[in-house]
N, C-alpha and C. Protein backbone atom coordinates (compact mmCIF):
# COMPACT_ATOMS: atom_id res chain seq x y z
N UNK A 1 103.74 69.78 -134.74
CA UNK A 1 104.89 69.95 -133.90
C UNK A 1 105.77 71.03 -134.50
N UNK A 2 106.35 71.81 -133.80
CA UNK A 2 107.24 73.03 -134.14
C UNK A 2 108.33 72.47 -133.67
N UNK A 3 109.52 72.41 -134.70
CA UNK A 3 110.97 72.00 -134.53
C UNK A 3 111.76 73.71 -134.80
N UNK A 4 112.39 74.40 -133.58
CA UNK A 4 112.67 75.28 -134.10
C UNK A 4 114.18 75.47 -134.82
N UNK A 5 114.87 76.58 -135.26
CA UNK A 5 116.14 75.91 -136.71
C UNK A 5 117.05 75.76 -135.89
N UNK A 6 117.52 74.45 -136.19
CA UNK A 6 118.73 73.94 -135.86
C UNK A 6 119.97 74.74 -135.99
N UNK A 7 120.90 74.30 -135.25
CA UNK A 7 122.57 75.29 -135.20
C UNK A 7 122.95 74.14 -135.69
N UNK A 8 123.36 74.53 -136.66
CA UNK A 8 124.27 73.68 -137.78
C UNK A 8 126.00 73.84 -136.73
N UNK A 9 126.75 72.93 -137.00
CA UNK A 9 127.96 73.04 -136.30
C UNK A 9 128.96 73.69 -136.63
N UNK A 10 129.74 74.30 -136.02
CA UNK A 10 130.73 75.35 -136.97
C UNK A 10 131.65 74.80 -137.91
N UNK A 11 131.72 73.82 -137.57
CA UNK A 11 132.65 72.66 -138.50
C UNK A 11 132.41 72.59 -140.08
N UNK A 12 130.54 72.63 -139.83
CA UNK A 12 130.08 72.59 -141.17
C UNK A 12 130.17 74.11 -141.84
N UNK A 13 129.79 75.22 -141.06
CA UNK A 13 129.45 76.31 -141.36
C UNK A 13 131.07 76.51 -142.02
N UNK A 14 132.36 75.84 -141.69
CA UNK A 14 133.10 76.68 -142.18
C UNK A 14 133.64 75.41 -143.25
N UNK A 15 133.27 74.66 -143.30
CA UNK A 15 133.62 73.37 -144.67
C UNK A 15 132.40 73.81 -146.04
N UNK A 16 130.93 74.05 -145.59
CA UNK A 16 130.41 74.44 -146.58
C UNK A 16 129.89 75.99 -146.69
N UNK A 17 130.15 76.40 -145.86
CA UNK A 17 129.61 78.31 -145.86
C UNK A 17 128.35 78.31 -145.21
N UNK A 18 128.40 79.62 -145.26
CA UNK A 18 126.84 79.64 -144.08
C UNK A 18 125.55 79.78 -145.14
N UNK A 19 125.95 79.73 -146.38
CA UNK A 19 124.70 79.52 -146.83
C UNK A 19 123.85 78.26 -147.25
N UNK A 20 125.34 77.36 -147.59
CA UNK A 20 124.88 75.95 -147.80
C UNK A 20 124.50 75.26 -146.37
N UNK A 21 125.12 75.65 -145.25
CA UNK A 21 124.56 75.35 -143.65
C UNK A 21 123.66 75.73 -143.52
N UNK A 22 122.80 76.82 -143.58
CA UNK A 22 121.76 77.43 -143.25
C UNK A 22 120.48 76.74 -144.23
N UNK A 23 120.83 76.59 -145.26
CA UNK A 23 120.05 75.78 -146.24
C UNK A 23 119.69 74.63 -145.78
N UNK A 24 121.29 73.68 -145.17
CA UNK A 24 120.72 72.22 -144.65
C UNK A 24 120.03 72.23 -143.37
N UNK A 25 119.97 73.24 -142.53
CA UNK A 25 119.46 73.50 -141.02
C UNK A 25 117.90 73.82 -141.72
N UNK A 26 117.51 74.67 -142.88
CA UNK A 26 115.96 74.81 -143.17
C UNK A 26 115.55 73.37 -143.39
N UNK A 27 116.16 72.69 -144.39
CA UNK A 27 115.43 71.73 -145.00
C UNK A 27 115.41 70.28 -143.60
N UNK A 28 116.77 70.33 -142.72
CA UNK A 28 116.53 69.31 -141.90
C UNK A 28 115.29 69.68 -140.87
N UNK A 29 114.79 71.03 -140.71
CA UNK A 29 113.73 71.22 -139.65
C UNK A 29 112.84 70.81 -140.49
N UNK A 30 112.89 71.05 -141.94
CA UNK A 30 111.55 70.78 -142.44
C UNK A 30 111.31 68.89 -142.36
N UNK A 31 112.08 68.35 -142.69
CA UNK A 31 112.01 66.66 -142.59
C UNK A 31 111.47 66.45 -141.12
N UNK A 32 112.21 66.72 -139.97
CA UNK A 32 111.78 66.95 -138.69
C UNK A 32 110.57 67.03 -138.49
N UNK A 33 109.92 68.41 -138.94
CA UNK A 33 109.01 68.57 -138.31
C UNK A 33 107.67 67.65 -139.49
N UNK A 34 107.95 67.30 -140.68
CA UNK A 34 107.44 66.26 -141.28
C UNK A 34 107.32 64.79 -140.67
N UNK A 35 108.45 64.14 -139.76
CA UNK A 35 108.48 62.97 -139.72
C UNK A 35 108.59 62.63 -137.82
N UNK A 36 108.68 63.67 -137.37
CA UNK A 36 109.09 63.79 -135.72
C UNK A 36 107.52 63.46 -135.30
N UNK A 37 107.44 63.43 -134.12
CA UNK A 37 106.49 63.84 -132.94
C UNK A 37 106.88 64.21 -131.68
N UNK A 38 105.95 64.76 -131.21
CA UNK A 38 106.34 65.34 -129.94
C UNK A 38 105.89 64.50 -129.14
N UNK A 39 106.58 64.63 -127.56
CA UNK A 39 106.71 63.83 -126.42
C UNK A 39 105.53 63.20 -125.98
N UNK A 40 104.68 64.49 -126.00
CA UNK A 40 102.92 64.37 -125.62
C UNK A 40 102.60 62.89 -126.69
N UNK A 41 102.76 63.13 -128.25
CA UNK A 41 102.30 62.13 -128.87
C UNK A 41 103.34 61.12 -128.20
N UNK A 42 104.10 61.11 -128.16
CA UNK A 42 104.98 59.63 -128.04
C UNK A 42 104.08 59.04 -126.56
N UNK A 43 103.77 59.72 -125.73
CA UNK A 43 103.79 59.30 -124.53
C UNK A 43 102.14 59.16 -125.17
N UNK A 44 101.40 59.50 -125.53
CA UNK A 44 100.14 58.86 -125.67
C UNK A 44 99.99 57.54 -126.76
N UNK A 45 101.05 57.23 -127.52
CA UNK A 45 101.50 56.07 -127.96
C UNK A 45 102.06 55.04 -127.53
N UNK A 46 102.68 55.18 -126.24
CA UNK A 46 103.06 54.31 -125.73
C UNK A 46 102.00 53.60 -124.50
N UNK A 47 101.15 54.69 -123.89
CA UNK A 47 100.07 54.57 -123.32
C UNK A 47 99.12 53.66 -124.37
N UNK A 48 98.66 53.74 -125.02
CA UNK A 48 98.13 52.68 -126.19
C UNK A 48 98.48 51.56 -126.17
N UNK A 49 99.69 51.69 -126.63
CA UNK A 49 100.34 49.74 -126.81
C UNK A 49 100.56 49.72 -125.23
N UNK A 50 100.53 50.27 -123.99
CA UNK A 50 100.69 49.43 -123.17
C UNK A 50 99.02 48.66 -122.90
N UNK A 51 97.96 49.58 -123.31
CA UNK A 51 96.75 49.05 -123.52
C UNK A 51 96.25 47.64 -123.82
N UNK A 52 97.43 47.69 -125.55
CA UNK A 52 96.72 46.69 -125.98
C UNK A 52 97.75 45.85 -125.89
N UNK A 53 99.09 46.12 -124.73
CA UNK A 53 99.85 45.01 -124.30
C UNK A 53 98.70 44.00 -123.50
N UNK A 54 98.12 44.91 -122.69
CA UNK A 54 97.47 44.29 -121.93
C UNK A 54 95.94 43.55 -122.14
N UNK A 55 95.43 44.15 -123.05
CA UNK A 55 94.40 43.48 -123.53
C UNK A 55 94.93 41.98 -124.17
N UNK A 56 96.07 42.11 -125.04
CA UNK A 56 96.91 40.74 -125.71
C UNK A 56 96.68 40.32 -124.49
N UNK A 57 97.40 40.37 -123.39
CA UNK A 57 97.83 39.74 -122.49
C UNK A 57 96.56 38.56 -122.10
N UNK A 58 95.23 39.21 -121.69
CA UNK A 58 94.10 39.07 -121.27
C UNK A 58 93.66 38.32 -122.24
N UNK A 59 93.52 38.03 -123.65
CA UNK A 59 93.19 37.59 -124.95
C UNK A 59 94.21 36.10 -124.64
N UNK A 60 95.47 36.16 -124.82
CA UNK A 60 96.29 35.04 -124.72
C UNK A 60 95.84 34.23 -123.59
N UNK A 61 95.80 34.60 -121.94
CA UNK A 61 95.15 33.74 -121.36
C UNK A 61 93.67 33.73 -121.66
N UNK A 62 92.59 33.94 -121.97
CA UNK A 62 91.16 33.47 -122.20
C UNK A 62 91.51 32.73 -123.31
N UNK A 63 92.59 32.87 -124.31
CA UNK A 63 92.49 31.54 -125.42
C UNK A 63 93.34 30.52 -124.86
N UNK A 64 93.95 30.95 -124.02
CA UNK A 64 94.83 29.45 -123.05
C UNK A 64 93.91 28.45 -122.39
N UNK A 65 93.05 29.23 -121.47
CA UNK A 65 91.90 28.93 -120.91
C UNK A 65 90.75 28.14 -121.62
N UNK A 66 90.25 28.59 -122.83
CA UNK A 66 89.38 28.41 -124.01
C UNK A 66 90.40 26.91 -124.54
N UNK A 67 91.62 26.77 -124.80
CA UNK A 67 92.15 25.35 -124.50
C UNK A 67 92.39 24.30 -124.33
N UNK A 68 92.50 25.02 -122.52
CA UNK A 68 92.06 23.77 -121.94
C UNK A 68 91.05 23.02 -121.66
N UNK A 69 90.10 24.09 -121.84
CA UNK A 69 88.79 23.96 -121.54
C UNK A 69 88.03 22.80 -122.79
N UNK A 70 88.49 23.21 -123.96
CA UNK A 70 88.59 22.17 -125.08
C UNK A 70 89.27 20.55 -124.63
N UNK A 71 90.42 20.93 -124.27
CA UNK A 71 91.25 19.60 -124.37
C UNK A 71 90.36 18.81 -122.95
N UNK A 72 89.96 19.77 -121.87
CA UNK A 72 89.02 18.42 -121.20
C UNK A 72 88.01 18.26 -121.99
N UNK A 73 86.62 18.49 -122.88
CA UNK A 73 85.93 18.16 -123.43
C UNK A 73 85.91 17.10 -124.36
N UNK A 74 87.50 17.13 -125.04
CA UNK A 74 88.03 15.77 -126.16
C UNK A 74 88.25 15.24 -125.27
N UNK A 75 88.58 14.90 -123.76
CA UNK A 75 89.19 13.44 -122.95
C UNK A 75 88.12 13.00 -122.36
N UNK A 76 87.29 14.13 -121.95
CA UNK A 76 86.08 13.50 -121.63
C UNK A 76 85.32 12.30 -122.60
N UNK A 77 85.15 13.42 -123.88
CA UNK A 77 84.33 12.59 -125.00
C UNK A 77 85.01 11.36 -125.46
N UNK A 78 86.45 11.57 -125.29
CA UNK A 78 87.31 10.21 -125.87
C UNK A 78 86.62 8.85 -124.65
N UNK A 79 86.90 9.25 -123.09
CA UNK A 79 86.26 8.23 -122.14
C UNK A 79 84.99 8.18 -122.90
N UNK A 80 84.06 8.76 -123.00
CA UNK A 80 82.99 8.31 -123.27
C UNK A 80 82.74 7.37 -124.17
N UNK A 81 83.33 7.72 -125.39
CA UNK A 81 83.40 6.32 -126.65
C UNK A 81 84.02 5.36 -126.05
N UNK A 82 85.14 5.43 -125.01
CA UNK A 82 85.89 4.22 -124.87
C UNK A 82 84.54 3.61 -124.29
N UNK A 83 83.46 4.00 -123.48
CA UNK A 83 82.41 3.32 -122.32
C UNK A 83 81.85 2.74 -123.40
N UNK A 84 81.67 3.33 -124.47
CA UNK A 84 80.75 3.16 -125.56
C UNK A 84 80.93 1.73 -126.38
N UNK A 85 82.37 1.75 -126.53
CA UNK A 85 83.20 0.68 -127.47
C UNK A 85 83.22 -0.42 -126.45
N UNK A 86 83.27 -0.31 -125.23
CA UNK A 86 83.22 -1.09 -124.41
C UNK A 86 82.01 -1.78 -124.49
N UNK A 87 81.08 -0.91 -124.18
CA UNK A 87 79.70 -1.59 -123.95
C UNK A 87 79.05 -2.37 -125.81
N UNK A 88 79.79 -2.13 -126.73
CA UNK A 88 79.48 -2.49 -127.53
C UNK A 88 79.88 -3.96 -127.95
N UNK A 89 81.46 -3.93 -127.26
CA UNK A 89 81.93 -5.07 -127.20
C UNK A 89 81.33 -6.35 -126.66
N UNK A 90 80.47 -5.86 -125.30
CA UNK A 90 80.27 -6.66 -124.13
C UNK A 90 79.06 -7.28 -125.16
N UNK A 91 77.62 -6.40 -125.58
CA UNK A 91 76.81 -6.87 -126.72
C UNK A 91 77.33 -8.04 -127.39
N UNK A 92 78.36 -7.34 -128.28
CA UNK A 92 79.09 -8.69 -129.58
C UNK A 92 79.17 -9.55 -128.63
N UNK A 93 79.57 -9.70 -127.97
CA UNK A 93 80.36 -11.21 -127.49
C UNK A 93 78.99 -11.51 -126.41
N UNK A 94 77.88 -11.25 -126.15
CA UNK A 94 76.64 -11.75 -125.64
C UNK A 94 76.14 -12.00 -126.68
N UNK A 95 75.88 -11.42 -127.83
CA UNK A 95 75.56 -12.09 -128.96
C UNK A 95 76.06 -12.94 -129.56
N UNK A 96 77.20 -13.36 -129.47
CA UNK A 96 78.00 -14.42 -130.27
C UNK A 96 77.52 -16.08 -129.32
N UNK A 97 77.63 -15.27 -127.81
CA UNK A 97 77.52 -16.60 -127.14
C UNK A 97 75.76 -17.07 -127.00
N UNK A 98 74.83 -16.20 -127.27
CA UNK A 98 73.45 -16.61 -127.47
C UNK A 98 73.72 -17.43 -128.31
N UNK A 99 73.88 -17.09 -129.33
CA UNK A 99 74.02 -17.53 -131.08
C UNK A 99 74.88 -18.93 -130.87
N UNK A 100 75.66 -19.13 -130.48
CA UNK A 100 76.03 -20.81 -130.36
C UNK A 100 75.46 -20.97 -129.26
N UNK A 101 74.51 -20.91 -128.31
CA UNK A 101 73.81 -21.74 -127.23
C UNK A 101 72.33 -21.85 -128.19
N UNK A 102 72.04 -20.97 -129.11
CA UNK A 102 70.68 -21.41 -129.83
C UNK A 102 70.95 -22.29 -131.31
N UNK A 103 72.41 -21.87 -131.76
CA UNK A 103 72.67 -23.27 -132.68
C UNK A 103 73.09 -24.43 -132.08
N UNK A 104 73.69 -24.53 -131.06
CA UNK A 104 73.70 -25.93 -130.13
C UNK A 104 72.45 -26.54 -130.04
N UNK A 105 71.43 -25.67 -129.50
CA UNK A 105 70.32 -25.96 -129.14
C UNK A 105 69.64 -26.95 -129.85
N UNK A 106 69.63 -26.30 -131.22
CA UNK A 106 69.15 -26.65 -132.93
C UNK A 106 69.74 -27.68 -132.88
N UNK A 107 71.11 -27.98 -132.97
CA UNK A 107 71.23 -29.21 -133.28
C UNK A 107 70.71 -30.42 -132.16
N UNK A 108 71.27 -30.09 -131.12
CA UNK A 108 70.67 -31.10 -129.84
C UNK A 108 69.27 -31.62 -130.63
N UNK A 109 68.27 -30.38 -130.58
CA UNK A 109 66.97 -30.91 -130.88
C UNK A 109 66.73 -31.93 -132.07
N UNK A 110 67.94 -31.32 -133.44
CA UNK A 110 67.72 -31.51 -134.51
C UNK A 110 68.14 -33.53 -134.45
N UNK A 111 69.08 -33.55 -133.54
CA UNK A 111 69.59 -34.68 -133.46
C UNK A 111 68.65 -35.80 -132.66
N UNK A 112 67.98 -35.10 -131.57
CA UNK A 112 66.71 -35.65 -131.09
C UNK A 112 65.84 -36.21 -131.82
N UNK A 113 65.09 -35.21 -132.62
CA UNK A 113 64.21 -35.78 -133.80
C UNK A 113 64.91 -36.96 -134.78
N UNK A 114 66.05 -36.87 -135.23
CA UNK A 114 66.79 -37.86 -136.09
C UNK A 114 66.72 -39.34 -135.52
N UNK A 115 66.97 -38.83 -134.07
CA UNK A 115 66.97 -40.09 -133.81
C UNK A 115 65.77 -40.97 -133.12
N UNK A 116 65.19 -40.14 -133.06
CA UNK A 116 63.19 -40.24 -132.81
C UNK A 116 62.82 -41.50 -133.93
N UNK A 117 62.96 -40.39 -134.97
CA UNK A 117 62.53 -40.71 -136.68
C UNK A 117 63.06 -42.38 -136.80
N UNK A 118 64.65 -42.17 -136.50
CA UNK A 118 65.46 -43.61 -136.99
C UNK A 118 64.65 -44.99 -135.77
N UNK A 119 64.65 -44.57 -134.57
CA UNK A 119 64.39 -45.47 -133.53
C UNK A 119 62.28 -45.75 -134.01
N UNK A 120 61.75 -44.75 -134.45
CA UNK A 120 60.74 -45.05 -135.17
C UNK A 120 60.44 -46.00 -136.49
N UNK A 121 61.62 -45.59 -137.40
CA UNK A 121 61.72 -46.38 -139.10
C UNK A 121 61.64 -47.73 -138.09
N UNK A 122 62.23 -48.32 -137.38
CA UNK A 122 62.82 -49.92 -136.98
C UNK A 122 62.24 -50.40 -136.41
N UNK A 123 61.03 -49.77 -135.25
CA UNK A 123 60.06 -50.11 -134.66
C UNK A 123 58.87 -50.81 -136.02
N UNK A 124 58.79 -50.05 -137.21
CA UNK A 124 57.35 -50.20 -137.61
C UNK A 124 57.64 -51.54 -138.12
């Protein structure tokens, strides 16, 4: 970029002379044209970040999306264990109630025979 030399203000030219003005007008073009850009660059910089405004933009919703898309998969899977815990429950407690209809059973029988045995001892 070409910054061409600045007009120092007359204010200065006549507080520090025109040589110490002319001095600060070289060295401020030189910082200038060290640290400036021109319009063209600015405007193709701003064209950029509006780019990757928009790509963010596009990124933020597909990970919004990506999400939700998660959070139904955990409610789904959460129903599913609940079906799961459910159906596991329903098991236990069919097993609990086999399990005292076949120790009932045991004893009924067991008490049968006892008293087989006893009504036998008294007969002989």
């Amino acid at each position: 970029m070409v910054v061409r030399q600045l007009e120092v203000p007359a204010v200065l030219r006549r507080a520090w002379g025109d040589e110490a003005a002319d001095a600060f007008a070289v060295w401020l073009t030189s910082v200038l044209e060290e640290r400036a850009i021109s319009r063209d660059e600015y405007r193709q910089i701003l064209s950029r970040l509006d780019i990757l405004e928009h790509d963010m933009a596009d990124l933020k919703a597909d990970v919004q999306e990506l999400r939700g898309e998660i959070s139904e998969l955990r409610k789904e899977m959460n129903e599913r264990f609940d079906r799961m815990n459910e159906r596991f429950d329903q098991m236990y407690h069919q097993m609990v109630v086999q399990t005292r209809w076949f120790i009932g059973a045991l004893v009924v029988i067991g008490t049968v025979i006892s008293a087989l045995l006893a009504i036998a001892q008294f007969v002989r």
